[in-house]
PDB file of N, CA and C in Angstrom:
ATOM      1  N   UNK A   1     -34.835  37.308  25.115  1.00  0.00           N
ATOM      2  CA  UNK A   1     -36.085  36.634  24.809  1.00  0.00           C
ATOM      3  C   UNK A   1     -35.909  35.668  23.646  1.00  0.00           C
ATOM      4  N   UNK A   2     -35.089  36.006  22.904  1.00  0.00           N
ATOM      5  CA  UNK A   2     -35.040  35.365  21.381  1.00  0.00           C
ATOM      6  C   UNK A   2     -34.327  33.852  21.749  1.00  0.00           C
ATOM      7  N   UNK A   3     -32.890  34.809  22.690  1.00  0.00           N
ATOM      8  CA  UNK A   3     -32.389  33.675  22.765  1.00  0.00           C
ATOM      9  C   UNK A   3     -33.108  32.311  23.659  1.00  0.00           C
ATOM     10  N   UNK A   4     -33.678  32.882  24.393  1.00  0.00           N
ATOM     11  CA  UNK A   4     -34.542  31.932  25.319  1.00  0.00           C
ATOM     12  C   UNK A   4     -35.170  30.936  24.645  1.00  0.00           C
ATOM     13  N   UNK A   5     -35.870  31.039  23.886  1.00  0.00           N
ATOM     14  CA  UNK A   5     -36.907  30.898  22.669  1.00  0.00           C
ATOM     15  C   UNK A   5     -36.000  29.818  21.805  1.00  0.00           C
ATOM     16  N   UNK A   6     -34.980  30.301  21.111  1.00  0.00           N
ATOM     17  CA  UNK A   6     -33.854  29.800  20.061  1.00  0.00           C
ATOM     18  C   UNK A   6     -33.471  28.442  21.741  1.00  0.00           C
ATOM     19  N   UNK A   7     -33.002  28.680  22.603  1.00  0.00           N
ATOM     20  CA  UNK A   7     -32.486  27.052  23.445  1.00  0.00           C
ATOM     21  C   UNK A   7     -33.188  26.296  23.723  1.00  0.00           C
ATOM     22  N   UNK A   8     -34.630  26.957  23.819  1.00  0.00           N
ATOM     23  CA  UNK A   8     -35.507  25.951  24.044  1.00  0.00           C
ATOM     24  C   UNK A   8     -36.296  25.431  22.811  1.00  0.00           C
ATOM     25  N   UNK A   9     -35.836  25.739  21.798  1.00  0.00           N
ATOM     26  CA  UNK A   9     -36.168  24.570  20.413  1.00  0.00           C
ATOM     27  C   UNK A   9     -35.122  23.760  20.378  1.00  0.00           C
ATOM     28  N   UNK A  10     -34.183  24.405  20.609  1.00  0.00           N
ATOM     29  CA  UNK A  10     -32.616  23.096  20.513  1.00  0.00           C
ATOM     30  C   UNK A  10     -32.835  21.965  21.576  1.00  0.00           C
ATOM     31  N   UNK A  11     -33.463  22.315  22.614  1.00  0.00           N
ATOM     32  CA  UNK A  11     -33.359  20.957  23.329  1.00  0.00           C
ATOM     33  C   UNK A  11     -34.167  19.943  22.964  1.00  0.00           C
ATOM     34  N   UNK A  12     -35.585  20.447  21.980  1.00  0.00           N
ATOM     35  CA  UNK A  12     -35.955  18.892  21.583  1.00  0.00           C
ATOM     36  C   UNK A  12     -35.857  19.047  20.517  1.00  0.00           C
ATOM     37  N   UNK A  13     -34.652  19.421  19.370  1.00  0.00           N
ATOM     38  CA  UNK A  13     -34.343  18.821  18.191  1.00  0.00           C
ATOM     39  C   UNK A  13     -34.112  17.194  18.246  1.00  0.00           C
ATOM     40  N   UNK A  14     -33.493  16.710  17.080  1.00  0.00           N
ATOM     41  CA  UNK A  14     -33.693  15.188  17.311  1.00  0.00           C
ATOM     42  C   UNK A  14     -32.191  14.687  17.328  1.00  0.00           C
ATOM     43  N   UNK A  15     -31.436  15.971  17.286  1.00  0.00           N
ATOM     44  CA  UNK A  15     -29.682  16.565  17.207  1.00  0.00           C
ATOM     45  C   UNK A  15     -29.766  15.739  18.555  1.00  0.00           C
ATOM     46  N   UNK A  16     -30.301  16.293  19.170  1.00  0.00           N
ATOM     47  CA  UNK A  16     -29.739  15.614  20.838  1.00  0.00           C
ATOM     48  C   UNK A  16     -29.462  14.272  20.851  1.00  0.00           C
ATOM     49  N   UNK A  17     -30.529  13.663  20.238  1.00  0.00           N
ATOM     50  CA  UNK A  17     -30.786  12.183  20.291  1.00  0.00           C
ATOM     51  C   UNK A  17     -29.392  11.389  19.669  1.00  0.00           C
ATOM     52  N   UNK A  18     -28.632  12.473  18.827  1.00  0.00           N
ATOM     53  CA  UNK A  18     -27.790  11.868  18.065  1.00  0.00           C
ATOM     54  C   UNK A  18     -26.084  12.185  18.954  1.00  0.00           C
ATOM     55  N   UNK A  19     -26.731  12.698  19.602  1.00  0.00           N
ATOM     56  CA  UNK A  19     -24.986  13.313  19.954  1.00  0.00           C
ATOM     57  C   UNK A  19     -23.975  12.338  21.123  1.00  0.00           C
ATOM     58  N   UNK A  20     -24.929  11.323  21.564  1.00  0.00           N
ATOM     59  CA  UNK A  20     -24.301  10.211  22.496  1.00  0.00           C
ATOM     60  C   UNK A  20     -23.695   9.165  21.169  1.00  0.00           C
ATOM     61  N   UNK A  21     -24.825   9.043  20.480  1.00  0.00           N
ATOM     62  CA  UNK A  21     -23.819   8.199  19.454  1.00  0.00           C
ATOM     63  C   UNK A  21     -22.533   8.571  17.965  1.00  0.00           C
ATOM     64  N   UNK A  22     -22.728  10.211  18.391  1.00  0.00           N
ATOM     65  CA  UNK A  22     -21.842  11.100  17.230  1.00  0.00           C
ATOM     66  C   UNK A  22     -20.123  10.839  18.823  1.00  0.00           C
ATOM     67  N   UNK A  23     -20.575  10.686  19.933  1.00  0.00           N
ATOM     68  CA  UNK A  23     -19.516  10.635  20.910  1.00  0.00           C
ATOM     69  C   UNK A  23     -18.526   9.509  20.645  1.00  0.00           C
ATOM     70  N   UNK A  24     -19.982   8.350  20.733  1.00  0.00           N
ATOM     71  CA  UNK A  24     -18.705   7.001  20.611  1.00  0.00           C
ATOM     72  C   UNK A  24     -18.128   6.354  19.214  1.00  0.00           C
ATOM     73  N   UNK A  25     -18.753   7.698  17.934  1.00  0.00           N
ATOM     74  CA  UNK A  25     -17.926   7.254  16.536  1.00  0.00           C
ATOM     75  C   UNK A  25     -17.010   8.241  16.585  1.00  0.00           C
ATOM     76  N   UNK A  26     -16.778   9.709  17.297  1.00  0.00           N
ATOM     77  CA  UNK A  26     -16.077   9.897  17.655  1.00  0.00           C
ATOM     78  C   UNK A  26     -14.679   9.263  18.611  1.00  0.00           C
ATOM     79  N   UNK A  27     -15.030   8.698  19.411  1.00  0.00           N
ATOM     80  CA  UNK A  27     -14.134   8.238  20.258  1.00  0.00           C
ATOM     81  C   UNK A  27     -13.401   6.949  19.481  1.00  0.00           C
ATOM     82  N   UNK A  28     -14.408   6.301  18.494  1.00  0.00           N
ATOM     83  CA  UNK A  28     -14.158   4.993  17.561  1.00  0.00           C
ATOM     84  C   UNK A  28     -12.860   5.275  16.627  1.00  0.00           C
ATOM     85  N   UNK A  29     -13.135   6.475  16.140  1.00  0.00           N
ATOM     86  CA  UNK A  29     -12.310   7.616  14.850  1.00  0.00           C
ATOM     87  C   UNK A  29     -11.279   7.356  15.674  1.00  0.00           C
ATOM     88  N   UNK A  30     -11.088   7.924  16.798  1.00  0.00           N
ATOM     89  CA  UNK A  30      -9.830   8.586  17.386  1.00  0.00           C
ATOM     90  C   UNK A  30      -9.216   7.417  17.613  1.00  0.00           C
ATOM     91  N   UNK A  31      -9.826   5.906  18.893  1.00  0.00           N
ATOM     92  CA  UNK A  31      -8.977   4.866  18.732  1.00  0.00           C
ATOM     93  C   UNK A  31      -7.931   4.458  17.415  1.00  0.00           C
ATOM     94  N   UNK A  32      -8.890   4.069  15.929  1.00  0.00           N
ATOM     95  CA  UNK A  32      -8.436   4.094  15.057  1.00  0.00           C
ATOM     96  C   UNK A  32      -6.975   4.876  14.405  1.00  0.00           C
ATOM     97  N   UNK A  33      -7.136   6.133  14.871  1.00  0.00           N
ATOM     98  CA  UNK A  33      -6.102   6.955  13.833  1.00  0.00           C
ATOM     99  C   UNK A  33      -5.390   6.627  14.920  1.00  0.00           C
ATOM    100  N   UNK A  34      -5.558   6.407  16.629  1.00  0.00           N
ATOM    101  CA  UNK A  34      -3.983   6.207  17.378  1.00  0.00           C
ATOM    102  C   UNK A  34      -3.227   4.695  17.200  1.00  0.00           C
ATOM    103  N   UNK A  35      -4.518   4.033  17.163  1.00  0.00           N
ATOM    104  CA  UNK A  35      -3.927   2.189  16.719  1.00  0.00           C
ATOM    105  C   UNK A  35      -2.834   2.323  15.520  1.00  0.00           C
ATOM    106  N   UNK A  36      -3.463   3.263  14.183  1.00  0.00           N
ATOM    107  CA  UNK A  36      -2.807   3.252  13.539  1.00  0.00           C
ATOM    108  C   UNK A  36      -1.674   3.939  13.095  1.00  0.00           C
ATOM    109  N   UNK A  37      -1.048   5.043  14.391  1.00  0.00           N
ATOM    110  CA  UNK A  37      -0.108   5.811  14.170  1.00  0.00           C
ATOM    111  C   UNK A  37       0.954   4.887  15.375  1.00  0.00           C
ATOM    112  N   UNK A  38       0.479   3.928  15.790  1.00  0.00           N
ATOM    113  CA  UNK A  38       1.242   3.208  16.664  1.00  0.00           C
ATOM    114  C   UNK A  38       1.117   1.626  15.926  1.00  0.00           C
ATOM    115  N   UNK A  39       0.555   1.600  14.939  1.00  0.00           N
ATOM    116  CA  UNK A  39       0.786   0.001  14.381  1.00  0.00           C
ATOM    117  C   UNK A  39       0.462  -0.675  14.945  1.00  0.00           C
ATOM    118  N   UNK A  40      -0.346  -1.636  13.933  1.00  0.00           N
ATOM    119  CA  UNK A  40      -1.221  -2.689  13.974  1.00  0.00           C
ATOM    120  C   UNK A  40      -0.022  -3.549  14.183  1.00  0.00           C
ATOM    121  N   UNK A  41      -0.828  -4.664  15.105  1.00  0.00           N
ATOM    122  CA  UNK A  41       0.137  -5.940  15.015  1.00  0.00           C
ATOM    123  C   UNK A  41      -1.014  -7.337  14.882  1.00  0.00           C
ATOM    124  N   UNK A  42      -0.449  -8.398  15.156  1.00  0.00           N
ATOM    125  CA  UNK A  42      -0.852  -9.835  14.815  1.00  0.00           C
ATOM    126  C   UNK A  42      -1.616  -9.667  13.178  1.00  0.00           C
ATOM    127  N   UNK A  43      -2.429 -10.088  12.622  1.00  0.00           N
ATOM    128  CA  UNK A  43      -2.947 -10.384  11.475  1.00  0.00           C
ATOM    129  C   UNK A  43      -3.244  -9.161  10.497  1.00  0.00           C
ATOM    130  N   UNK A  44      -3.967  -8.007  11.506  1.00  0.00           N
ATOM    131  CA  UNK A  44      -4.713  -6.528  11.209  1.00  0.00           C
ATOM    132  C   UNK A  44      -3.573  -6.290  10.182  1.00  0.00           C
ATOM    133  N   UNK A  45      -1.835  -6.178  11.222  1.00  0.00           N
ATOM    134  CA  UNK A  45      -0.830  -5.521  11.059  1.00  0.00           C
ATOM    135  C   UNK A  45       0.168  -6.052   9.941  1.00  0.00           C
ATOM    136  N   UNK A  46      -0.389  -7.182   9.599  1.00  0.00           N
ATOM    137  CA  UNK A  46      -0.044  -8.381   8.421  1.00  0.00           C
ATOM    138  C   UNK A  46      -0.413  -8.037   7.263  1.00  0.00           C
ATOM    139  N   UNK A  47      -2.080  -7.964   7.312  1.00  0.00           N
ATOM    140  CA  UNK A  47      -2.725  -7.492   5.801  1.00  0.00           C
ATOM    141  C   UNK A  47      -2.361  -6.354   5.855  1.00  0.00           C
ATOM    142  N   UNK A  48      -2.109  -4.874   6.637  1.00  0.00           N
ATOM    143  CA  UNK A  48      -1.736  -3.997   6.352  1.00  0.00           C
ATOM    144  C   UNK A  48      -0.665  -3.483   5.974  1.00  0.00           C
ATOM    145  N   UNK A  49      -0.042  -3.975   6.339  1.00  0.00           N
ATOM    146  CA  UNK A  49       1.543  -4.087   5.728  1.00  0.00           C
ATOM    147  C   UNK A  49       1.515  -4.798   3.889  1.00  0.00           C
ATOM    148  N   UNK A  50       0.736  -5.485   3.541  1.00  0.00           N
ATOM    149  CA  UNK A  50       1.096  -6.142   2.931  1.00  0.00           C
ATOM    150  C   UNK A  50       1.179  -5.118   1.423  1.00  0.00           C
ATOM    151  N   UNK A  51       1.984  -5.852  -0.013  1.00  0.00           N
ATOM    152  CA  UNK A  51       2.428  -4.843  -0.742  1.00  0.00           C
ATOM    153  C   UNK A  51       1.146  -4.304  -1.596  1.00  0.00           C
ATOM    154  N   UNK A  52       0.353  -5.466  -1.903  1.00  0.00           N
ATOM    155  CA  UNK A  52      -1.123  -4.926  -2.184  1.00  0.00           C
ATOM    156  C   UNK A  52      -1.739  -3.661  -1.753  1.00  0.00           C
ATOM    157  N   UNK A  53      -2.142  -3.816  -0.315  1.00  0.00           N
ATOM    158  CA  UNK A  53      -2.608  -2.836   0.502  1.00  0.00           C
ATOM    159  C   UNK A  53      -1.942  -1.395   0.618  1.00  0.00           C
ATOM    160  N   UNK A  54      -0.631  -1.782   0.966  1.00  0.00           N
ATOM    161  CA  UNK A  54       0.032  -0.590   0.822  1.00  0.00           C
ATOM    162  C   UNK A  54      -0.147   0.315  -0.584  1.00  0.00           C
ATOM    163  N   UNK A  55       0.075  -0.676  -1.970  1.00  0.00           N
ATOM    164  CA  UNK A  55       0.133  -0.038  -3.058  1.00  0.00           C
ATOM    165  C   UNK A  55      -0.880   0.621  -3.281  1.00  0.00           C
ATOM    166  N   UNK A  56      -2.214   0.033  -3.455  1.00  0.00           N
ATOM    167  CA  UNK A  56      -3.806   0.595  -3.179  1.00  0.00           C
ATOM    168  C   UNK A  56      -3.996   2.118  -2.213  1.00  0.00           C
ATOM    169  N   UNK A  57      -2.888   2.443  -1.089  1.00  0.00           N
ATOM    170  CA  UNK A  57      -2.900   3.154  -0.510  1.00  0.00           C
ATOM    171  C   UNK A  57      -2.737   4.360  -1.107  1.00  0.00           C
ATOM    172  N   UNK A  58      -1.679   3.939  -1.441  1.00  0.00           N
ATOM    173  CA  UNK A  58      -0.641   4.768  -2.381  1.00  0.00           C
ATOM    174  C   UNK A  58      -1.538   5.688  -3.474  1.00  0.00           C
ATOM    175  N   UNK A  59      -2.286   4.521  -4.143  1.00  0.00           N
ATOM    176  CA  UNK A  59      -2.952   5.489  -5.164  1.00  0.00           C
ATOM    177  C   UNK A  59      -4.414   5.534  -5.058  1.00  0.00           C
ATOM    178  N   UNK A  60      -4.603   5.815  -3.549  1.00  0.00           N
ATOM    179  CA  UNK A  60      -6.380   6.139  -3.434  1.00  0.00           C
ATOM    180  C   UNK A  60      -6.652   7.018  -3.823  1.00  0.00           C
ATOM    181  N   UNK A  61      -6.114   7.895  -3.713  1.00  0.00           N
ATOM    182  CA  UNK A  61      -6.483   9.546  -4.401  1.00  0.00           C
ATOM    183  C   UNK A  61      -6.672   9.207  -5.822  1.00  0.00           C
ATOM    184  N   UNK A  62      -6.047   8.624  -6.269  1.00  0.00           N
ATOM    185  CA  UNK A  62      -6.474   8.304  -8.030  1.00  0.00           C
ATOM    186  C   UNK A  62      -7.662   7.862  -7.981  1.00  0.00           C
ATOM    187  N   UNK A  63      -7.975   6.444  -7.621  1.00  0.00           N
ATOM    188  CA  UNK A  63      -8.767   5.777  -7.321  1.00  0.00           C
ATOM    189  C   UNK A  63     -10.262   6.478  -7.081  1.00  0.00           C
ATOM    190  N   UNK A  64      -9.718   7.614  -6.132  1.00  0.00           N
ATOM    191  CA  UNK A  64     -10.896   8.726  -5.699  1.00  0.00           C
ATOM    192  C   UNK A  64     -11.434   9.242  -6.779  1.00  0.00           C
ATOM    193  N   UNK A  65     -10.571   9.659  -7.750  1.00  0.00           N
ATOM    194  CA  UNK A  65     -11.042  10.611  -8.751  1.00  0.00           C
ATOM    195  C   UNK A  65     -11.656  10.415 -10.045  1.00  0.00           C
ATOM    196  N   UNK A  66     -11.012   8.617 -10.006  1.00  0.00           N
ATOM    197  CA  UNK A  66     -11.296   8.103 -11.170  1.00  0.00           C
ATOM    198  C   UNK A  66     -12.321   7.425 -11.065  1.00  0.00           C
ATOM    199  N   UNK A  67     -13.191   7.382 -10.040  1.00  0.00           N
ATOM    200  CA  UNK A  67     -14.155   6.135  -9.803  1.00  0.00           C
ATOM    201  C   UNK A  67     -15.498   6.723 -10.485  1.00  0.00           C
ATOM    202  N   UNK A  68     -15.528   8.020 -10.919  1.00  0.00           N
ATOM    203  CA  UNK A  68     -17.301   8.263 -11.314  1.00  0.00           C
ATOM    204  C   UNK A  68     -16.757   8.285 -12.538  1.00  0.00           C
ATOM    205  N   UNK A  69     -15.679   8.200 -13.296  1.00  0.00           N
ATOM    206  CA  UNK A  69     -16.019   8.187 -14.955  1.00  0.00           C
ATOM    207  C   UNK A  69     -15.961   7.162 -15.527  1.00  0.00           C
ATOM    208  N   UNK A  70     -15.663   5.615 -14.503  1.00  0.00           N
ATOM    209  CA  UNK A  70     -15.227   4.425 -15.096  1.00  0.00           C
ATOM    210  C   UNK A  70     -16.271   3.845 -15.483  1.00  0.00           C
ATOM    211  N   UNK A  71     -18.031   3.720 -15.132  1.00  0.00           N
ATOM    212  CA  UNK A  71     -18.897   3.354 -15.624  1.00  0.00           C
ATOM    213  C   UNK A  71     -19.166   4.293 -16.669  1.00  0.00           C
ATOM    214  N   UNK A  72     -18.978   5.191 -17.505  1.00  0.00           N
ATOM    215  CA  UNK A  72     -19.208   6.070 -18.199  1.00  0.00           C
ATOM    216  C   UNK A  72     -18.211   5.840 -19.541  1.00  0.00           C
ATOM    217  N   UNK A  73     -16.781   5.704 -18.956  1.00  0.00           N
ATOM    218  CA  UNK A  73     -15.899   4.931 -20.107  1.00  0.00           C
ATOM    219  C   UNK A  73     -16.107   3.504 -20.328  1.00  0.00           C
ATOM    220  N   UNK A  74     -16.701   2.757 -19.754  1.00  0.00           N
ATOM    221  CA  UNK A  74     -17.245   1.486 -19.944  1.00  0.00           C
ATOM    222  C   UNK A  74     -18.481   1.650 -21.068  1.00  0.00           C
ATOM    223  N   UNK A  75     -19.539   2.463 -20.760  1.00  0.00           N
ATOM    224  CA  UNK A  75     -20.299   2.474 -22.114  1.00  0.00           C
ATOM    225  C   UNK A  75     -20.009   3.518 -22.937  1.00  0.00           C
ATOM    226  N   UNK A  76     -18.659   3.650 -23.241  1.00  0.00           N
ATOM    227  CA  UNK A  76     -18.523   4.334 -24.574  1.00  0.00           C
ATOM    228  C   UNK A  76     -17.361   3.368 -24.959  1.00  0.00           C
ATOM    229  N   UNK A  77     -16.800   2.574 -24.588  1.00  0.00           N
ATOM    230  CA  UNK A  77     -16.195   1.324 -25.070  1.00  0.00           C
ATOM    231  C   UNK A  77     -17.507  -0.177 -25.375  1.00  0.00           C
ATOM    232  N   UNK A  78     -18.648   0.726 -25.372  1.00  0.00           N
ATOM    233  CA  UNK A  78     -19.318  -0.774 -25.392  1.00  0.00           C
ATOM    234  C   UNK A  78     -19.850  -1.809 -24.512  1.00  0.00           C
ATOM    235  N   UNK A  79     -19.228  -1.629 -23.499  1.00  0.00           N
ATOM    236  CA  UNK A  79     -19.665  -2.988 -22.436  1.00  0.00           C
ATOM    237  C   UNK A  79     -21.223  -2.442 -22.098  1.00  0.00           C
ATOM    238  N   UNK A  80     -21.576  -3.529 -21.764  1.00  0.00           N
ATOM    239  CA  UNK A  80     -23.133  -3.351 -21.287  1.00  0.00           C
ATOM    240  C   UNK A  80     -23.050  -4.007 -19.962  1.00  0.00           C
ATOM    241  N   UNK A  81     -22.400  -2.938 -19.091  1.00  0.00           N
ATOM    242  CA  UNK A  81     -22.639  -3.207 -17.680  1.00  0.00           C
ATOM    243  C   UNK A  81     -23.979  -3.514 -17.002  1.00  0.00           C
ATOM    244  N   UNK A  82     -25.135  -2.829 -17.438  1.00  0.00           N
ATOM    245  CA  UNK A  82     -26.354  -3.031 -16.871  1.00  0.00           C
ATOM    246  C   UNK A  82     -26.586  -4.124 -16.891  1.00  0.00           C
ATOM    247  N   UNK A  83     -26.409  -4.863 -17.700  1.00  0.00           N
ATOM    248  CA  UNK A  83     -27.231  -6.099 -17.510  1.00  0.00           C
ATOM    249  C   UNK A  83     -25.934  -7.532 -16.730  1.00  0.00           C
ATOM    250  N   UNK A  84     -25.040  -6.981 -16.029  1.00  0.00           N
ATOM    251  CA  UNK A  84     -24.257  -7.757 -15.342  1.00  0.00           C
ATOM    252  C   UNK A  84     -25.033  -7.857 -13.765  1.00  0.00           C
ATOM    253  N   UNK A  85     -24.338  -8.881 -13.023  1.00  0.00           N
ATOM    254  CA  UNK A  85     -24.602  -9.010 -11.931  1.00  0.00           C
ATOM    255  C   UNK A  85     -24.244  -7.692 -10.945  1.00  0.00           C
ATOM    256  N   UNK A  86     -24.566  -7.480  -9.673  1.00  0.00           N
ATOM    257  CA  UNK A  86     -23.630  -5.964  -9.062  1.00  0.00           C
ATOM    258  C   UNK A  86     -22.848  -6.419  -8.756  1.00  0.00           C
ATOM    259  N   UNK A  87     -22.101  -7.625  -8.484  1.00  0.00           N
ATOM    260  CA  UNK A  87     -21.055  -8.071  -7.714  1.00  0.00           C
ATOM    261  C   UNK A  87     -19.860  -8.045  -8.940  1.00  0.00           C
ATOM    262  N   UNK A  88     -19.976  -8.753 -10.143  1.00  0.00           N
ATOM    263  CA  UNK A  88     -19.327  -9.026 -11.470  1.00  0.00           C
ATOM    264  C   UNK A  88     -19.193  -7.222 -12.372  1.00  0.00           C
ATOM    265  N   UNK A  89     -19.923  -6.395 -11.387  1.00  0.00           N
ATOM    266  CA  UNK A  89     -19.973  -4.769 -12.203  1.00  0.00           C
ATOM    267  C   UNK A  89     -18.860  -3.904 -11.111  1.00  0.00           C
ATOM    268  N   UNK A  90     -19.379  -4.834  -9.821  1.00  0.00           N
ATOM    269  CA  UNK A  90     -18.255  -3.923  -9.010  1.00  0.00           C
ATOM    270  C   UNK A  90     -16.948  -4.382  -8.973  1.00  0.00           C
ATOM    271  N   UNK A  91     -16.376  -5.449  -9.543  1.00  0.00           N
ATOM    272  CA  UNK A  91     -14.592  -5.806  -9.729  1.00  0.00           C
ATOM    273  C   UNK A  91     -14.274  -5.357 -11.119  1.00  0.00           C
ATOM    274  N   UNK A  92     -15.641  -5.491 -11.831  1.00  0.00           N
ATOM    275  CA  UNK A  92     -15.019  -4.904 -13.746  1.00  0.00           C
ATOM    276  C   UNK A  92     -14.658  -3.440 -12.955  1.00  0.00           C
ATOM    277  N   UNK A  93     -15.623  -2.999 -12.645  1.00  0.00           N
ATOM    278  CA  UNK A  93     -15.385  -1.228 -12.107  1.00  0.00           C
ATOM    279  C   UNK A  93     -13.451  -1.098 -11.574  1.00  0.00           C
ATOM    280  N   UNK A  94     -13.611  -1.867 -10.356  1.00  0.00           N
ATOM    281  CA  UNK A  94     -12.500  -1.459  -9.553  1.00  0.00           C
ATOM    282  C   UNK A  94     -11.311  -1.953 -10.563  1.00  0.00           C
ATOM    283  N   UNK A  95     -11.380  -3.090 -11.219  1.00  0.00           N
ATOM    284  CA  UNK A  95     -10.636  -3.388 -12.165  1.00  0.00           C
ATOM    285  C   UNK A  95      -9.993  -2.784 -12.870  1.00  0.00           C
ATOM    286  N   UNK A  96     -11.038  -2.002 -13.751  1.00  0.00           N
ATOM    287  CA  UNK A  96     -10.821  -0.647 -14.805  1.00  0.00           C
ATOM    288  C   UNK A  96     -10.106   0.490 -13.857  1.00  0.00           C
ATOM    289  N   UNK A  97     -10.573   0.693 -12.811  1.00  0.00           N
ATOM    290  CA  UNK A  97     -10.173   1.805 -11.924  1.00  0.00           C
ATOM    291  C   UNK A  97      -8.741   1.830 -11.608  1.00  0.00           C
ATOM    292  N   UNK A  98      -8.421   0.452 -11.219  1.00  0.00           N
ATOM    293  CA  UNK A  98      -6.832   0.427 -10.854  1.00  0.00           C
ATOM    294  C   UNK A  98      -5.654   0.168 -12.082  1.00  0.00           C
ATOM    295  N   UNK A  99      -6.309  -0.138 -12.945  1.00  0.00           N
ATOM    296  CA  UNK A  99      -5.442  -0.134 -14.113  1.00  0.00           C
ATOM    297  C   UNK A  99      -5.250   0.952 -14.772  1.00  0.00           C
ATOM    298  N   UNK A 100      -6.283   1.970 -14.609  1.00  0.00           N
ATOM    299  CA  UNK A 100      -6.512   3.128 -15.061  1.00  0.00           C
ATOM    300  C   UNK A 100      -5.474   4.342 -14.349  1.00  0.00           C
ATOM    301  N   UNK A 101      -5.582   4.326 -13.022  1.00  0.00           N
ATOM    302  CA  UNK A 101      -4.331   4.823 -12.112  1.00  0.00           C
ATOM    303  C   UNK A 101      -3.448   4.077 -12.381  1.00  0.00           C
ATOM    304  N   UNK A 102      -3.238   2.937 -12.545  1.00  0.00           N
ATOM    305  CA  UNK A 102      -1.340   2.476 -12.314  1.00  0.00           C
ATOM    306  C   UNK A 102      -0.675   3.117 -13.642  1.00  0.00           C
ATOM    307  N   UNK A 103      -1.714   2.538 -14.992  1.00  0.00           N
ATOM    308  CA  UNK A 103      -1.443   3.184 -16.263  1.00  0.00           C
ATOM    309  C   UNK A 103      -0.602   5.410 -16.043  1.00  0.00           C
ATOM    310  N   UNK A 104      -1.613   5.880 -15.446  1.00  0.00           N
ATOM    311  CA  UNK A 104      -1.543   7.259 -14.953  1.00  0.00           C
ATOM    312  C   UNK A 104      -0.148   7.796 -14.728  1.00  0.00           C
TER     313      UNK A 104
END
């Protein structure tokens, strides 16, 4: 009885509605990780290769870890990020961020 009860609320959750398009970012994911365990070619396979990209690769995990304290060491050095543009706050950020890992 319960269970009866419990499948027939699941069928009009709004879960359903989502699960044709949870399929094709699924299926999107998967193209992706096989394109890229078989290599990119023409331009994709150009910038990806390149020593930038690669290096950035290299230290995303830094990058990961270091990214919520860099506005925080920014105002205890002083800068007054707030009142910058978001575009001119998000390269000071990444800026600080990657110098901060390579330094590391």
């Amino acid at each position: 009885m319960l269970m009866g009860l419990w499948l027939n609320l699941i069928r009009y959750t709004p879960l359903k509605l989502e699960l044709p398009l949870l399929s094709a970012r699924t299926l999107l994911c998967r193209w992706v990780v096989i394109k890229s365990a078989q290599g990119f070619s023409g331009i994709a396979g150009w910038f990806l290769a390149s020593l930038l990209v690669v290096y950035l690769g290299k230290i995303s995990y830094g990058l990961y870890l270091n990214h919520k304290p860099t506005p925080h060491l920014l105002r205890r050095l002083g800068v007054a990020a707030d009142v910058m543009p978001p575009v001119a706050m998000f390269l000071m950020y990444t800026a600080l961020s990657i110098i901060v890992v390579a330094l590391s």
